[in-house]
Each structure stands twice: as structure tokens, then as C-alpha cells.
Protein backbone atom coordinates (compact mmCIF):
# COMPACT_ATOMS: atom_id res chain seq x y z
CA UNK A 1 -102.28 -19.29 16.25
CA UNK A 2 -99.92 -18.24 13.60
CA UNK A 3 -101.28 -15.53 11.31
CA UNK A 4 -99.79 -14.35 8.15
CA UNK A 5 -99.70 -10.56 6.85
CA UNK A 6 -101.82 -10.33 3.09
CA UNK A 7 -99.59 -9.59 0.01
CA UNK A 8 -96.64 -9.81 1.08
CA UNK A 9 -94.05 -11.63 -1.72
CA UNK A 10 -93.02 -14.00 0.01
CA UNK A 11 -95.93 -16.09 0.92
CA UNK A 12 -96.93 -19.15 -0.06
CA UNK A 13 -99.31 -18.90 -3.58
CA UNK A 14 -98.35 -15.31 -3.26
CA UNK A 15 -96.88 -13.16 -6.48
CA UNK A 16 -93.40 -12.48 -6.21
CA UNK A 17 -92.06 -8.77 -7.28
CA UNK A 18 -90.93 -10.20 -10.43
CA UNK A 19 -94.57 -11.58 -11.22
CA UNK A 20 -94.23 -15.26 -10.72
CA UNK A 21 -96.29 -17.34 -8.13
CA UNK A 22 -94.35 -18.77 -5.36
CA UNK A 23 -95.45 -22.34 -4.40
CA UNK A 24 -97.99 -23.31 -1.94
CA UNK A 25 -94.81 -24.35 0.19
CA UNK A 26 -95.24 -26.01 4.01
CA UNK A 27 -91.56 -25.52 5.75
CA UNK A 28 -88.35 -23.85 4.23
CA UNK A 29 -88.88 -22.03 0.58
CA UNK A 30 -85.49 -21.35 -1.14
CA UNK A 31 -85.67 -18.49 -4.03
CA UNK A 32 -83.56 -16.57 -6.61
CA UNK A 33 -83.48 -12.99 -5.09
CA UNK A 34 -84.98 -10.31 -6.75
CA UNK A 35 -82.95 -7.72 -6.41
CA UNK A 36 -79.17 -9.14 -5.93
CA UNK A 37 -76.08 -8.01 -5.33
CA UNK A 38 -74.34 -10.59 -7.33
CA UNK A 39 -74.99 -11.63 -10.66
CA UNK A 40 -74.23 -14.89 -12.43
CA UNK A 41 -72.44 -13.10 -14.89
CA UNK A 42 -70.19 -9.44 -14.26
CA UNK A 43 -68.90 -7.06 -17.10
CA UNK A 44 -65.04 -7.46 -17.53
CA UNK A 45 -62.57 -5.80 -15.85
CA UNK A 46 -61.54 -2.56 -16.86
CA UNK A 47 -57.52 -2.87 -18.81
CA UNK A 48 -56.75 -0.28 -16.12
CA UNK A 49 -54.81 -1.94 -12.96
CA UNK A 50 -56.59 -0.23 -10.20
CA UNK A 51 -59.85 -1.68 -11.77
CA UNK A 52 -59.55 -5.69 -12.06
CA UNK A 53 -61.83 -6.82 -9.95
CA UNK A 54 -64.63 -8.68 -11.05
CA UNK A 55 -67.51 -9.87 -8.57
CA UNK A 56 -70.35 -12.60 -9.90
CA UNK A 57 -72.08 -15.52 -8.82
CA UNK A 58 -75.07 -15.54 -7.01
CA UNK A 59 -77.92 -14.90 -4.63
CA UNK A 60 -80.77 -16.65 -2.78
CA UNK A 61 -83.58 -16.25 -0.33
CA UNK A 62 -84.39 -18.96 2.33
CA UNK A 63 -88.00 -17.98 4.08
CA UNK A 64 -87.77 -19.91 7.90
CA UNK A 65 -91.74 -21.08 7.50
CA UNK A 66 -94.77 -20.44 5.92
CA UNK A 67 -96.41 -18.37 8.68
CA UNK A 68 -94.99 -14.78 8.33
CA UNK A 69 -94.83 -14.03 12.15
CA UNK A 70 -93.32 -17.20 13.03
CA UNK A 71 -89.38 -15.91 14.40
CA UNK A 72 -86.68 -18.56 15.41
CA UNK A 73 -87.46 -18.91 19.10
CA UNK A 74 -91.11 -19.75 18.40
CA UNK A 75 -90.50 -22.72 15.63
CA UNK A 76 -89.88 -25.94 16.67
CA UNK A 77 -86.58 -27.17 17.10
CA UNK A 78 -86.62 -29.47 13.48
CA UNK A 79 -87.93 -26.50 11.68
CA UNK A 80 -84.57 -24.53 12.17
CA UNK A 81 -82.89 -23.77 8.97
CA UNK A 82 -80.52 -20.46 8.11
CA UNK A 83 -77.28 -19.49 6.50
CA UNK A 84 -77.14 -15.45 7.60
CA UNK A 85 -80.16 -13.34 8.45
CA UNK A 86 -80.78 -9.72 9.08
CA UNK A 87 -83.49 -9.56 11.63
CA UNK A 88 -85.94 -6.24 12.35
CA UNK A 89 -86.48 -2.81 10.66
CA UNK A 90 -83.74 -1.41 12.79
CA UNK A 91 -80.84 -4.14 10.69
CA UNK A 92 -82.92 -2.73 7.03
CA UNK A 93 -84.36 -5.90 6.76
CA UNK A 94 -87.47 -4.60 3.93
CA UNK A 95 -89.64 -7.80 4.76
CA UNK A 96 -91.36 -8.95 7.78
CA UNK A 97 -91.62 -12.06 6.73
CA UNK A 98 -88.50 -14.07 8.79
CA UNK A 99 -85.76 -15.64 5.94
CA UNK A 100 -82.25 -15.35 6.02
CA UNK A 101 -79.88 -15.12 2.33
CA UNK A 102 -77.18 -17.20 0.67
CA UNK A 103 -75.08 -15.41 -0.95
CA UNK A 104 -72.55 -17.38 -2.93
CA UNK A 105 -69.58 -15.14 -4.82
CA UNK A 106 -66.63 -16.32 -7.15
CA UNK A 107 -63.94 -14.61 -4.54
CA UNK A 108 -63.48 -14.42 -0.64
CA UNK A 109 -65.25 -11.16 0.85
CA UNK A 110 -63.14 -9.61 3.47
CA UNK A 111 -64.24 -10.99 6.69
CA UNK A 112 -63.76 -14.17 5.85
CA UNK A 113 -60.56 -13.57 4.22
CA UNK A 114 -59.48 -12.10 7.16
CA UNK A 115 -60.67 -14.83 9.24
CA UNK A 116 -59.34 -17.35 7.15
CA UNK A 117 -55.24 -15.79 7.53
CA UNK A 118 -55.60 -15.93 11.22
CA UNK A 119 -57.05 -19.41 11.79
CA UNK A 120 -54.12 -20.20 9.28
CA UNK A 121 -51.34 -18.73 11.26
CA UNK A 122 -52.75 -19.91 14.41
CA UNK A 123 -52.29 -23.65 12.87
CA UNK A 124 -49.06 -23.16 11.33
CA UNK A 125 -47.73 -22.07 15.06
CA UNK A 126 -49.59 -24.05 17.16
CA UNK A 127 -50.68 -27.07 15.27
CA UNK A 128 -54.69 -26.71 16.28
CA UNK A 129 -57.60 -24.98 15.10
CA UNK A 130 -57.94 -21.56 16.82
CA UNK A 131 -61.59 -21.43 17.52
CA UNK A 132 -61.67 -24.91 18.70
CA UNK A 133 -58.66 -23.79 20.94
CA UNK A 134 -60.87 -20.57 21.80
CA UNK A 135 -64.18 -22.63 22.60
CA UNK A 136 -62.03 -25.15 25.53
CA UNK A 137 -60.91 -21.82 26.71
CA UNK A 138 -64.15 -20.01 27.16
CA UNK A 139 -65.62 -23.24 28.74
CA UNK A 140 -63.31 -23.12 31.48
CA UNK A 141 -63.30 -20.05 32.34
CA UNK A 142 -67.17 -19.56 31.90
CA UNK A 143 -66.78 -15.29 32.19
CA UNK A 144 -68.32 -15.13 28.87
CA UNK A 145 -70.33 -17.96 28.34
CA UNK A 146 -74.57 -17.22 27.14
CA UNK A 147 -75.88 -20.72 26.50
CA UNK A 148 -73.74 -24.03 26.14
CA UNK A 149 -74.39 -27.81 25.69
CA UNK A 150 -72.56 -30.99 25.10
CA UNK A 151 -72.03 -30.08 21.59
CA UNK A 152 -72.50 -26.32 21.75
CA UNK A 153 -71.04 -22.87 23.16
CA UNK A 154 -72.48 -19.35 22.81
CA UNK A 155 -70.19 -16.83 24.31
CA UNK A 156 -69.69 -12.79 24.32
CA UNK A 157 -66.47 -13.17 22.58
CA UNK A 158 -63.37 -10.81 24.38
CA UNK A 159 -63.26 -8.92 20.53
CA UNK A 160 -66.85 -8.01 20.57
CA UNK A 161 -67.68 -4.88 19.04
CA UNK A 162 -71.63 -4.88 19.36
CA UNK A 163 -73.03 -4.77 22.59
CA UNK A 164 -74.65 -7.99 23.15
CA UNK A 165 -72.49 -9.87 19.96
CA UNK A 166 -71.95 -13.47 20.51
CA UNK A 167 -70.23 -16.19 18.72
CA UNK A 168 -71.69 -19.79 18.53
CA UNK A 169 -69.24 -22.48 18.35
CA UNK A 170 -69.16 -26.68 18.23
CA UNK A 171 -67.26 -28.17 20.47
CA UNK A 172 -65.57 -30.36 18.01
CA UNK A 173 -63.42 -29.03 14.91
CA UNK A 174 -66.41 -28.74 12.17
CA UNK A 175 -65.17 -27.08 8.70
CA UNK A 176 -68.91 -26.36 7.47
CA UNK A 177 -72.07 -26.85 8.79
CA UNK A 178 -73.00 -29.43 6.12
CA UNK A 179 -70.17 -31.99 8.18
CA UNK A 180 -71.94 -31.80 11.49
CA UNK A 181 -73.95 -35.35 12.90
CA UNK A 182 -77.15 -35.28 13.05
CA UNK A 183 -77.10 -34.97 16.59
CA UNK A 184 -75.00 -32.22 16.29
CA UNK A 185 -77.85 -30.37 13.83
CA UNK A 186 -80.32 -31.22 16.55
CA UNK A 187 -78.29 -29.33 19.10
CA UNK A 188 -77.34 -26.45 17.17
CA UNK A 189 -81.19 -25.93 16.67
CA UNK A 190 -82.01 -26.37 20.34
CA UNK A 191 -79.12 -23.71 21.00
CA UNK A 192 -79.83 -21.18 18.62
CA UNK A 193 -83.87 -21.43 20.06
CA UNK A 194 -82.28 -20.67 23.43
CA UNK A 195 -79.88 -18.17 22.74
CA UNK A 196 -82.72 -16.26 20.58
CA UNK A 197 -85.38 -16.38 23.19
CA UNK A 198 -82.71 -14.96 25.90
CA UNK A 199 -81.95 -12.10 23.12
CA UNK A 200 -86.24 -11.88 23.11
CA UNK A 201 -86.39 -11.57 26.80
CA UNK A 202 -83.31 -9.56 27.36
CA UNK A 203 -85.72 -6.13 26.42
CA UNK A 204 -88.51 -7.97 25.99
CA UNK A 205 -89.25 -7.18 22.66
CA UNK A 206 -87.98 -9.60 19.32
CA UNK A 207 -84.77 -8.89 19.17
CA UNK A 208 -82.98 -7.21 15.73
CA UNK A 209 -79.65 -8.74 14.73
CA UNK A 210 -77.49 -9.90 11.88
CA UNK A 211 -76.18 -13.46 12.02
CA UNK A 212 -74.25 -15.61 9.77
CA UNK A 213 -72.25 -18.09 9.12
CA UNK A 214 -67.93 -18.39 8.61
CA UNK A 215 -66.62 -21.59 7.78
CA UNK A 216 -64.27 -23.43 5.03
CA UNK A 217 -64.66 -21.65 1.61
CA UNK A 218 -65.91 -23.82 -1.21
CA UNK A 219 -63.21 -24.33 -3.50
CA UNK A 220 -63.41 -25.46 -6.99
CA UNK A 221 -61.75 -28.76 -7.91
CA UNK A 222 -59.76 -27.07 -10.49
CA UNK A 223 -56.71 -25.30 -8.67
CA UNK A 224 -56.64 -21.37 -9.33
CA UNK A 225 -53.30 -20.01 -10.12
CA UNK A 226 -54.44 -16.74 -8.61
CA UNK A 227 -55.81 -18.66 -5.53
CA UNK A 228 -53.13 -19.82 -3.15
CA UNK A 229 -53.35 -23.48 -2.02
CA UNK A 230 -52.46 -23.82 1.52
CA UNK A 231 -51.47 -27.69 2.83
CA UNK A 232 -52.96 -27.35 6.32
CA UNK A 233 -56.11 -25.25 5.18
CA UNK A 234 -58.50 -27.73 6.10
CA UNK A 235 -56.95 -28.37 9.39
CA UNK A 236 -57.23 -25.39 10.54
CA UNK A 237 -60.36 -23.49 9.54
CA UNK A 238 -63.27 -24.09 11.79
CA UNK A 239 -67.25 -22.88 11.25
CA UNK A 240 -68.51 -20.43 13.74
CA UNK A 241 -72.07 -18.38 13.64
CA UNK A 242 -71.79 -14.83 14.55
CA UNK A 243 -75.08 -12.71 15.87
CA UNK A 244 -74.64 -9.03 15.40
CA UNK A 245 -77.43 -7.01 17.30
CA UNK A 246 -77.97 -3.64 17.32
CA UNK A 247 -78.69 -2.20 20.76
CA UNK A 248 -77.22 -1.26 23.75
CA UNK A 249 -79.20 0.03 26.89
CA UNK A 250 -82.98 -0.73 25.66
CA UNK A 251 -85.03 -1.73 23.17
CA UNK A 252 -85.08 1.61 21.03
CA UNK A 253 -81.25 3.14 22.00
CA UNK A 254 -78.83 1.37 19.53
CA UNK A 255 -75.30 1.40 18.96
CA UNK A 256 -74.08 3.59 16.07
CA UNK A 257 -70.42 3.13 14.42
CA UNK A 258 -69.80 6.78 14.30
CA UNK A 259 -66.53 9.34 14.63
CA UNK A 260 -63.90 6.94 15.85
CA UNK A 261 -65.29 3.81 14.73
CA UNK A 262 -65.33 4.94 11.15
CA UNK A 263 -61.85 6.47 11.28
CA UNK A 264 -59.77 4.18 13.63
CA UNK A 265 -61.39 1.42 15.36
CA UNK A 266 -64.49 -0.27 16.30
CA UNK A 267 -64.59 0.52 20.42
CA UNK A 268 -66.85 -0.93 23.16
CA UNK A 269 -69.74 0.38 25.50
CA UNK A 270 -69.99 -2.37 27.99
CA UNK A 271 -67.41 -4.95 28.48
CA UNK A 272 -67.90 -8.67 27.71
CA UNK A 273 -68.44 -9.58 31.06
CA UNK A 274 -71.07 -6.72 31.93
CA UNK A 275 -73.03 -8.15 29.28
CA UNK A 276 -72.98 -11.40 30.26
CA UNK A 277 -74.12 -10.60 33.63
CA UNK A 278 -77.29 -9.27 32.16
CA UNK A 279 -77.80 -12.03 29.75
């Protein structure tokens, strides 16, 4: 039996931090945030070139379920919903009730950005998507891979910073998760509840992570002149789910990005392949 924890915000009938009453809500409860980091509307850029910038748009809480103990591996396939998610005190997630965040902002944060120029110049050499490339790879070789299905492939991908990192992929070229088949949603559920519960049992404790999703950016219909259009973009992007999770040896020794990482390069602890063993 589920049981809930009293007064917390996020609870059904429960007052939120800004004083209003959530709804008496019975699966997935989308909300403004609170406290966001982006706001529909930003002050203007300084005249100065150095500060130009300008950051707005907005942000929103998804809560998984009514029942404030209820974590992905113990939910029922159909009741899977999530865009990115911090999970456990040890990621700063503030709330113990599970949810995950959409963020949506008016430019491309760096990760993606970053993702976005490689999967590009992947295309434009090779005419394919990279990841999609990356995911026939992986399947062959099987070194690296956690969990997999007909539609599905969670792997310890070679690039791995984080310990126990993996990288959820379809097996078909998917540009968002809004273009996947039903079947497809039904899989990536059943995957996610198995990769999660082998995170669970890995220390046997519930396992703290960050996830989220990269896929094709939304683009206005209106073309940006500051924005460069690229012909092949939609070719060659792909969506992918990342899982970011703190530790390394046991449930209370985590990794910390310290010394080198901070001043030259993220660096590993165990190799892919060590960590798949123990997976």
C-alpha cells in the first residue's frame, strides 16, 4: 500500500508554496514552477557586447502519481510519463515527492547545442543519423549493452563520464519522443521500469540520478535570422534519454567532479565494460 507524506506541496488538494490548492488529481499533475529559472519575460540586454544575451521562456513541474512514494520501477508500465528528472537528496532534488521538469527556453542550452553540431556533421559525412548508427553498433557488439528490446537499447555509452551513466536509444531514427508509435511508448515504458529497477537493485537502495531527454529542438515557424537553418537538420538529429547517477562503489560513496574534472576534462573510475559486468 502506497502511502503519502502530509503537507507536502505537491499533493493532491494540498496548498502549493504560492498558496493555491492543487487539484484532487489521480495520475500525472503538470504545474507552473514556483521558483523558476526561466521567466516568460527577461530584462533587455545590456548595449554592452559582452552582455547580449537574453534567456526567457518557461518552466513546469510534472509529478509521476499521486502517491508520494510511488518511484518509476514500482508504477505500472501505462503510468510512465517524464521529460528530465533529478532523483534523491544526493542529485538536490528538495521534494520527495517523484516529478521530473520541463523546462522550455527561447535559445539552445549548451548540451544540446553541442549535440546538435555533431549529429549534424556526422550526417553531412556519412549520410545517417549518428545515434541510430551508434545504437546498430552497440547491438552487435553487446560489450555495453544494460537492457534492450525490439524497439529499445540501454547501453553504458564508450563517453561515459558517471559511473553507471547510460544512454537509452530507439532502434529506429525518432526526432522527439512525441513521433514514436504507440507501441513504441509502450516499450520505452517497459524499458525504463527495467533499467530503473536494475539501478534499484544494483546497491539495493532507490537509486539517485538525473535523466533527460535530447532530441530535435522546437523551432518556430517563423525563420530566425540569428538562427541558422540547416537543410538536413531533421535527418539527422535523433532523441536519446540520458541517466546521470551519482555513485560509484556503494550506495553512500559518490563520484565528485573535482581538480581535473573542473579544469581539463571529465575522467573515468571504472570503464564501460566493468560496469556493465556488474549491472
Amino acid at each position: 500500500m502506497y502511502q503519502t507524506r502530509p503537507q507536502q506541496p505537491t499533493l493532491s488538494r494540498e496548498h502549493t508554496c504560492n498558496g493555491e490548492v492543487n487539484p484532487d488529481y489521480d495520475s500525472t499533475f503538470l504545474f507552473e514552477n514556483d521558483f523558476p529559472a526561466l521567466q516568460p519575460d527577461a530584462p533587455d540586454p545590456d548595449q554592452h557586447p559582452l552582455f547580449q544575451s537574453k534567456a526567457a521562456r518557461v518552466c513546469k513541474v510534472m509529478c509521476f502519481h499521486p502517491w508520494s512514494d510511488v518511484t518509476l520501477p514500482l508504477m505500472k508500465k501505462q503510468e510512465v510519463v517524464k521529460i528530465f528528472e533529478n532523483k534523491g537528496a544526493m542529485m538536490g532534488c528538495s521534494n520527495p515527492h517523484p516529478h521530473c521538469q520541463v523546462w522550455a527556453s527561447n535559445f539552445l542550452p549548451n548540451e544540446p547545442a553541442l549535440s546538435d553540431r555533431c549529429q549534424r556533421a556526422y550526417y553531412q559525412k556519412h549520410g545517417e543519423p549518428l545515434l541510430l548508427q551508434y545504437a546498430r553498433q552497440e547491438a552487435e557488439k553487446k560489450e555495453r549493452v544494460v537492457v534492450e528490446s525490439s524497439d529499445w537499447l540501454a547501453v553504458v555509452p564508450y563517453w561515459a563520464t558517471w559511473p553507471y551513466q547510460t544512454l537509452l536509444l530507439p532502434r529506429r531514427h525518432v526526432l522527439r519522443i512525441n513521433d514514436l508509435t504507440t507501441e513504441e511508448r509502450g516499450g520505452l515504458a517497459d524499458i525504463m521500469k527495467r533499467l530503473l529497477t536494475k539501478y534499484d537493485n544494483l546497491f539495493e537502495i532507490s537509486f539517485p540520478y538525473s535523466m533527460g531527454w535530447h532530441g530535435k529542438s522546437v523551432q518556430k515557424k517563423k525563420k530566425e535570422p540569428h538562427r541558422p537553418q540547416f537543410k538536413g537538420r531533421q535527418l539527422s538529429l535523433a532523441a536519446a534519454r540520458s541517466y546521470y547517477p551519482p555513485l560509484l562503489r556503494s550506495a553512500t560513496v559518490k563520484k565528485f567532479m573535482v581538480g581535473y574534472e573542473m579544469l581539463a576534462q571529465e575522467q573515468r573510475d571504472l570503464t564501460p565494460e566493468q560496469v556493465n559486468t556488474t549491472a
